[in-house]
C-alpha atoms as a PDB file:
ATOM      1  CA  UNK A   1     156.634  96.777  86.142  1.00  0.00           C
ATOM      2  CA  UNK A   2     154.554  93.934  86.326  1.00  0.00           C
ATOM      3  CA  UNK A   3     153.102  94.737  89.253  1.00  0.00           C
ATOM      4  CA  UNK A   4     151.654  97.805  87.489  1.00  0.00           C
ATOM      5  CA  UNK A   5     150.368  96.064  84.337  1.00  0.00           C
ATOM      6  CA  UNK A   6     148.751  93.878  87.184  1.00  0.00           C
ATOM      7  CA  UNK A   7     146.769  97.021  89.030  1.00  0.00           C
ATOM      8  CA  UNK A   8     145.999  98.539  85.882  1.00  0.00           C
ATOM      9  CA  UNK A   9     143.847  96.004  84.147  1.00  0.00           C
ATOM     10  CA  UNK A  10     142.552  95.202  88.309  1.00  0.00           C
ATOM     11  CA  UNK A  11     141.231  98.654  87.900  1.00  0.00           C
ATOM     12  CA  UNK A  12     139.903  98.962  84.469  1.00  0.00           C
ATOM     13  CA  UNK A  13     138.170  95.137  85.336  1.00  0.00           C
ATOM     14  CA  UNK A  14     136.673  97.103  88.129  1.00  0.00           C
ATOM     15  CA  UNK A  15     135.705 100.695  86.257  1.00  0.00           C
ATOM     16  CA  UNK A  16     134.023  97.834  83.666  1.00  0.00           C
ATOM     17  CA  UNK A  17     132.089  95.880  86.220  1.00  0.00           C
ATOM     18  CA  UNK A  18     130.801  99.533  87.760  1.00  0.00           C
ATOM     19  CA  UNK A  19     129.678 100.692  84.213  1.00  0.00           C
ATOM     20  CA  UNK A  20     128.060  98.062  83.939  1.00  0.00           C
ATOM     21  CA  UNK A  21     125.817  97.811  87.367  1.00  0.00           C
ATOM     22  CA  UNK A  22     125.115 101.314  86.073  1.00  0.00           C
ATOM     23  CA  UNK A  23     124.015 100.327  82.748  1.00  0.00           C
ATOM     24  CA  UNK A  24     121.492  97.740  84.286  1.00  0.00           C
ATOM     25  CA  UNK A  25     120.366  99.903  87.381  1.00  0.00           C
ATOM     26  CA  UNK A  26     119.454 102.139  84.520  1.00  0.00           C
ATOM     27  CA  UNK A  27     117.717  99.547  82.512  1.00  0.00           C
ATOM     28  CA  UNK A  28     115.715  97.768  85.666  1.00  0.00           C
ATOM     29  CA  UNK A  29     114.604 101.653  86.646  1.00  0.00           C
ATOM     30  CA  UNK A  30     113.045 102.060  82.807  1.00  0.00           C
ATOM     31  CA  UNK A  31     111.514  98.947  82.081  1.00  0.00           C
ATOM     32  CA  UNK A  32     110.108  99.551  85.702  1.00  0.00           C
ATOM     33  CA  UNK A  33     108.957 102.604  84.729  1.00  0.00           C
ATOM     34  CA  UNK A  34     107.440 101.333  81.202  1.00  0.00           C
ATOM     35  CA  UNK A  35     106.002  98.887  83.342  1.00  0.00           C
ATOM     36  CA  UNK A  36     104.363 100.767  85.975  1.00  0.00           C
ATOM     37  CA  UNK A  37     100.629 101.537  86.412  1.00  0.00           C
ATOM     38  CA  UNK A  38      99.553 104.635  84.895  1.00  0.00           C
ATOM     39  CA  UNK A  39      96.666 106.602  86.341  1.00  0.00           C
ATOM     40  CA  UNK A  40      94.007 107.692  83.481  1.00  0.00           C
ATOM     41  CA  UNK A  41      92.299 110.747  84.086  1.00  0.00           C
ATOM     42  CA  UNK A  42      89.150 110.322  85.336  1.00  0.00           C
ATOM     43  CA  UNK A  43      89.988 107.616  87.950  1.00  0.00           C
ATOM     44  CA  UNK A  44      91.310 110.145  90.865  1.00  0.00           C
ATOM     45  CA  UNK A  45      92.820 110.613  94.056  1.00  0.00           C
ATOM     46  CA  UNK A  46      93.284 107.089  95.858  1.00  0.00           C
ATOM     47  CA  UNK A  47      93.731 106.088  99.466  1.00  0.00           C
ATOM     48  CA  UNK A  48      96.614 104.687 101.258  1.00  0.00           C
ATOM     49  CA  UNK A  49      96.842 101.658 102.738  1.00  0.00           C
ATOM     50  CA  UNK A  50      96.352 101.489 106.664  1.00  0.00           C
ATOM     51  CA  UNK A  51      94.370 101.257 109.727  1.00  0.00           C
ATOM     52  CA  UNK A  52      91.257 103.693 110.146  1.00  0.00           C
ATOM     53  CA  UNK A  53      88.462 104.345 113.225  1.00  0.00           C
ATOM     54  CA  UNK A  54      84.958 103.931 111.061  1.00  0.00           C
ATOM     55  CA  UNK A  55      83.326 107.155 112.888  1.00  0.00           C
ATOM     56  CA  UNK A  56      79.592 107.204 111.715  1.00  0.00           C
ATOM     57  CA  UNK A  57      76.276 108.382 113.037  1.00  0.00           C
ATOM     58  CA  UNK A  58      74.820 104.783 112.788  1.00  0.00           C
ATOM     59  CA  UNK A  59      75.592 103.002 116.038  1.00  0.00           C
ATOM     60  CA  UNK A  60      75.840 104.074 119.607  1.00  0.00           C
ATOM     61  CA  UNK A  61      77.557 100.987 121.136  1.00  0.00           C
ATOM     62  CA  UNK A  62      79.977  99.496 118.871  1.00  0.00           C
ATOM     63  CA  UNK A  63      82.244 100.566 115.940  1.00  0.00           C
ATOM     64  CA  UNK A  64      84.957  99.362 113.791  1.00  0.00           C
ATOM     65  CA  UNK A  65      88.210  99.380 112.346  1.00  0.00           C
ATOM     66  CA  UNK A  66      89.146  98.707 109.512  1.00  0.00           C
ATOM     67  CA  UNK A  67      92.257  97.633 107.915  1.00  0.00           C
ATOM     68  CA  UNK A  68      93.126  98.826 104.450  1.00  0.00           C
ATOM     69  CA  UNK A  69      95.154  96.991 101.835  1.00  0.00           C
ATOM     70  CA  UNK A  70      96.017  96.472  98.276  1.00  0.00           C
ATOM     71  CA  UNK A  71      93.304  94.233  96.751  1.00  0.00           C
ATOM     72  CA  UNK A  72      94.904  90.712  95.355  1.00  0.00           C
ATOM     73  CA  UNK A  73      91.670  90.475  93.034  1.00  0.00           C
ATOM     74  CA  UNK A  74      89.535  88.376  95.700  1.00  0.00           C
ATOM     75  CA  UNK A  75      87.085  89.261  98.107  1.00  0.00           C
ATOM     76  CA  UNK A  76      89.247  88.276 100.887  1.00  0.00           C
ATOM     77  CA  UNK A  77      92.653  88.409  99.383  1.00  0.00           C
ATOM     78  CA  UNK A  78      94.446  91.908 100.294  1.00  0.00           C
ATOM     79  CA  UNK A  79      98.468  93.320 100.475  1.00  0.00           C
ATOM     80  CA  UNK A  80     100.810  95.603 101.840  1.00  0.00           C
ATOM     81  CA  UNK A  81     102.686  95.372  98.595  1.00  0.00           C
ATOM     82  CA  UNK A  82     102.146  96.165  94.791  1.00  0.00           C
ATOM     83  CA  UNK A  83     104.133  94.608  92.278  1.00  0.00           C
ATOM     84  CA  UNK A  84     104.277  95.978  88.314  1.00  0.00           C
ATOM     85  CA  UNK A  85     103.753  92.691  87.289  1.00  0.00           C
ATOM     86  CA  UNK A  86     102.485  90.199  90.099  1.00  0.00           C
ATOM     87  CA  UNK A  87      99.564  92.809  91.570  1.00  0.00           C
ATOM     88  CA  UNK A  88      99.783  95.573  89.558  1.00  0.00           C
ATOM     89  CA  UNK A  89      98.145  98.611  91.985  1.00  0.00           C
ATOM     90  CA  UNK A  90      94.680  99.272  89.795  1.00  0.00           C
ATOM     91  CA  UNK A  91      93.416 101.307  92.625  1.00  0.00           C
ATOM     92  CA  UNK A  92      91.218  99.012  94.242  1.00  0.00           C
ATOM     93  CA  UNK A  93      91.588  98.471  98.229  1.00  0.00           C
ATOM     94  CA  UNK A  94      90.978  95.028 100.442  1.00  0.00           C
ATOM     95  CA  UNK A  95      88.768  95.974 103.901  1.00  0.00           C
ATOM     96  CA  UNK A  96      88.933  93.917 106.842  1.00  0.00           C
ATOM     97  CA  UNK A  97      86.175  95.388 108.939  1.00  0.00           C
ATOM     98  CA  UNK A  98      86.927  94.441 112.781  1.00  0.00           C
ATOM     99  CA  UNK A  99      83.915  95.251 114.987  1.00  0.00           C
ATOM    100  CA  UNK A 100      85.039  96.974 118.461  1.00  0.00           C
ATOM    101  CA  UNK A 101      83.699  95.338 120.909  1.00  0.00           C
ATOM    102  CA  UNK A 102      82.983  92.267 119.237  1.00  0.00           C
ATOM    103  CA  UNK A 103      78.919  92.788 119.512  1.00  0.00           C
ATOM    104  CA  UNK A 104      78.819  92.879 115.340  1.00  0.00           C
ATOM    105  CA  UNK A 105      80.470  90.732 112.818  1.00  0.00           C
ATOM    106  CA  UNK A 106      84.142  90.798 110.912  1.00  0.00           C
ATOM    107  CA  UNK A 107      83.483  91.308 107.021  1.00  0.00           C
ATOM    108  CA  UNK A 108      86.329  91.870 104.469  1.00  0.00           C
ATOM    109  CA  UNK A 109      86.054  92.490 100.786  1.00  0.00           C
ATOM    110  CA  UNK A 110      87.511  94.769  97.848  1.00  0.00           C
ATOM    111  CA  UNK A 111      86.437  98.118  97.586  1.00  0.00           C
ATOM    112  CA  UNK A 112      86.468  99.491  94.168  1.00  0.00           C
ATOM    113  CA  UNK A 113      87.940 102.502  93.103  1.00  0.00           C
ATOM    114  CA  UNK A 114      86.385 104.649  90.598  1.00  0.00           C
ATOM    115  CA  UNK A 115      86.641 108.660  89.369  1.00  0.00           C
ATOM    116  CA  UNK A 116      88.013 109.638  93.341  1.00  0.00           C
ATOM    117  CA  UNK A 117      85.969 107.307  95.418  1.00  0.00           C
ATOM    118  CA  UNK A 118      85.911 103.705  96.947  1.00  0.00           C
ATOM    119  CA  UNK A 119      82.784 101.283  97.317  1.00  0.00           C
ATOM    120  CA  UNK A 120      82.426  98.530  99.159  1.00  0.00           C
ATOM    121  CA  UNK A 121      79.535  96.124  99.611  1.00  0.00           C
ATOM    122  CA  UNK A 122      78.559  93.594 102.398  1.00  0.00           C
ATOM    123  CA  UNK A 123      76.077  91.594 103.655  1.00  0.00           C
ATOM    124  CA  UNK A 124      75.630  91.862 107.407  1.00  0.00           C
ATOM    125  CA  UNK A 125      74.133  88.979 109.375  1.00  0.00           C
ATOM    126  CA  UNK A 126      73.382  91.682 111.766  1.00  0.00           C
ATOM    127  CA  UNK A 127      72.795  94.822 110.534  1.00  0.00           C
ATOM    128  CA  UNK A 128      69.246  95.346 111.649  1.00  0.00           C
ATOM    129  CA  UNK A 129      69.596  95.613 115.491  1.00  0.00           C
ATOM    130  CA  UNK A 130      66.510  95.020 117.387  1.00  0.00           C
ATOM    131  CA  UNK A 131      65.669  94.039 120.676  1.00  0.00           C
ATOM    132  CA  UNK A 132      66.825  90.389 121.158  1.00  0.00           C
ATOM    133  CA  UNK A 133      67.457  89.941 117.903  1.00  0.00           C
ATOM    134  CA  UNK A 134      69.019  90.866 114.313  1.00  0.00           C
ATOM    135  CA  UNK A 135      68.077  90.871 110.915  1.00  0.00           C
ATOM    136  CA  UNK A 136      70.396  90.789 107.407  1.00  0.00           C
ATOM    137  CA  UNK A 137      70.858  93.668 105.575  1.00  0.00           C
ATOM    138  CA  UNK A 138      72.887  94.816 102.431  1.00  0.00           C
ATOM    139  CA  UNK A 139      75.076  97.910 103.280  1.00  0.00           C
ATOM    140  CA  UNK A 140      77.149  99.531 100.434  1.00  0.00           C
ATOM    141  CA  UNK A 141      79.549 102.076 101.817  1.00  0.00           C
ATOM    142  CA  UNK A 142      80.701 104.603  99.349  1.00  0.00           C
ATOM    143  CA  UNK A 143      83.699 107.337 100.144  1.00  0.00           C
ATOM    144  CA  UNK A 144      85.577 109.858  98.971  1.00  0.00           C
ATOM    145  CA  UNK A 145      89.234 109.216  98.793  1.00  0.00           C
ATOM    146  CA  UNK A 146      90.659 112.471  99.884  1.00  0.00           C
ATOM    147  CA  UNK A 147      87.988 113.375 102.770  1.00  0.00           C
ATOM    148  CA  UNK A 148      87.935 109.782 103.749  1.00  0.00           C
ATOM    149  CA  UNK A 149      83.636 110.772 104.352  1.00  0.00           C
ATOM    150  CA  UNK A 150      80.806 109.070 102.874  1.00  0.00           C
ATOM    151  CA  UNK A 151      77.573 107.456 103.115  1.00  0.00           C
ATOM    152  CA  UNK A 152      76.253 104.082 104.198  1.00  0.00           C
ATOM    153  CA  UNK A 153      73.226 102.484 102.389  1.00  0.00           C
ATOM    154  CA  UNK A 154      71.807  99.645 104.298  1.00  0.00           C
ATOM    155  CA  UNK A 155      68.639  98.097 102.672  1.00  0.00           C
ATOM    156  CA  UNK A 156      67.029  95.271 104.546  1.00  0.00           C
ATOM    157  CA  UNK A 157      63.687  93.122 104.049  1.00  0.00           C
ATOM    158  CA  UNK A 158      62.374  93.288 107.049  1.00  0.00           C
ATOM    159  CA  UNK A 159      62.333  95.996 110.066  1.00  0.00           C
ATOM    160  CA  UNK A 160      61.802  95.151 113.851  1.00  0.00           C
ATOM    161  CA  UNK A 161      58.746  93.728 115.223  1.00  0.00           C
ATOM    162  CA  UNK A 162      57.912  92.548 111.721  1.00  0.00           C
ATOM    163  CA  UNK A 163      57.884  96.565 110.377  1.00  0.00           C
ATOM    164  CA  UNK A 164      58.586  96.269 106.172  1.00  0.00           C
ATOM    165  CA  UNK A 165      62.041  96.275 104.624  1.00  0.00           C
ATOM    166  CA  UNK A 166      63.602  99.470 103.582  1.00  0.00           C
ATOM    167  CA  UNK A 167      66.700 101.085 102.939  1.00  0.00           C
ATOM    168  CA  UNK A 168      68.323 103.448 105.680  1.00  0.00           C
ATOM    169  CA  UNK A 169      71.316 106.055 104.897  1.00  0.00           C
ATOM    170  CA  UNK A 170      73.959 106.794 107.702  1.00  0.00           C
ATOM    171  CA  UNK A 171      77.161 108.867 107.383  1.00  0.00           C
ATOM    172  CA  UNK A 172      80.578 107.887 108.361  1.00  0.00           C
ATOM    173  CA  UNK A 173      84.155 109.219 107.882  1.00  0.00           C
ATOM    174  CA  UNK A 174      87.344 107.160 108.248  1.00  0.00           C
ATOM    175  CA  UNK A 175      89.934 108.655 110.740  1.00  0.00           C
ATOM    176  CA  UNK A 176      93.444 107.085 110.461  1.00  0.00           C
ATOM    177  CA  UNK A 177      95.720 105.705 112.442  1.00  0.00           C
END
């Protein structure tokens, strides 16, 4: 008999300790869900996170890749993760731009999301290519985030062979994988 009384309130115990994990899976899964992001109407499709060939119509000897992250806020902070509360996901992506081969150079920063599409400014050391030598310019690369294809805008204060500045469009898509 007193075995029984023994197993009994072993197994109520346990049915109690099980009702309650429940109750607080429950609870963690709605205050996550109060807590979540929420997506307003005009800001869009986003992007996912990843690696991606930068195929444009701009240069015939080199290209990059770029890896994609969650922006951490800074320039040249990005994640693979997204936290409610830590790094909330606002939409906004870190690029690392890795030149292949290495003739250019590496840039990173955030690109911004906005209404479907992603921007991204840099500016390049050596984004005016000329014969035995390179000039700066200021490229903005703007995409859509379900087509992955957009436009670069390079402007630049000075051409080759001492031609004037001037600003120069070039297309590109990013193709993942």
């Amino acid at each position: 008999m007193m075995g029984s009384r023994r197993r009994e309130t072993a197994v109520a115990t346990t049915a109690e300790a099980t009702a309650r994990g429940a109750g607080i899976a429950v609870a963690l899964l709605l205050s996550a869900t109060a807590l979540a992001p929420t997506a307003s109407a005009g800001e869009g499709p986003k992007m996912k996170v990843g690696n991606y060939e930068v195929a444009n119509n701009r240069w015939n000897d080199h290209s990059f890749v770029w890896s994609v992250t969650h922006s951490c806020g800074a320039p040249d902070c990005g994640t693979y993760f997204v936290d409610p509360v830590i790094n909330p996901d606002d939409g906004n992506l870190n690029v690392i731009a890795i030149p292949r081969p290495l003739k250019s150079q590496r840039f990173q920063n955030t690109a911004y999301h906005q209404d479907g599409r992603y921007t991204v400014t840099v500016d390049v050391i050596d984004g005016v290519r000329c014969i035995g030598y390179n000039l700066p310019s200021h490229d903005v690369y703007s995409w859509d985030a379900v087509s992955l294809a957009g436009t670069i805008t390079s402007t630049y204060d000075a051409g080759c062979l001492g031609a004037p500045g001037g600003t120069s469009t070039y297309d590109f898509s990013l193709i993942p994988f």
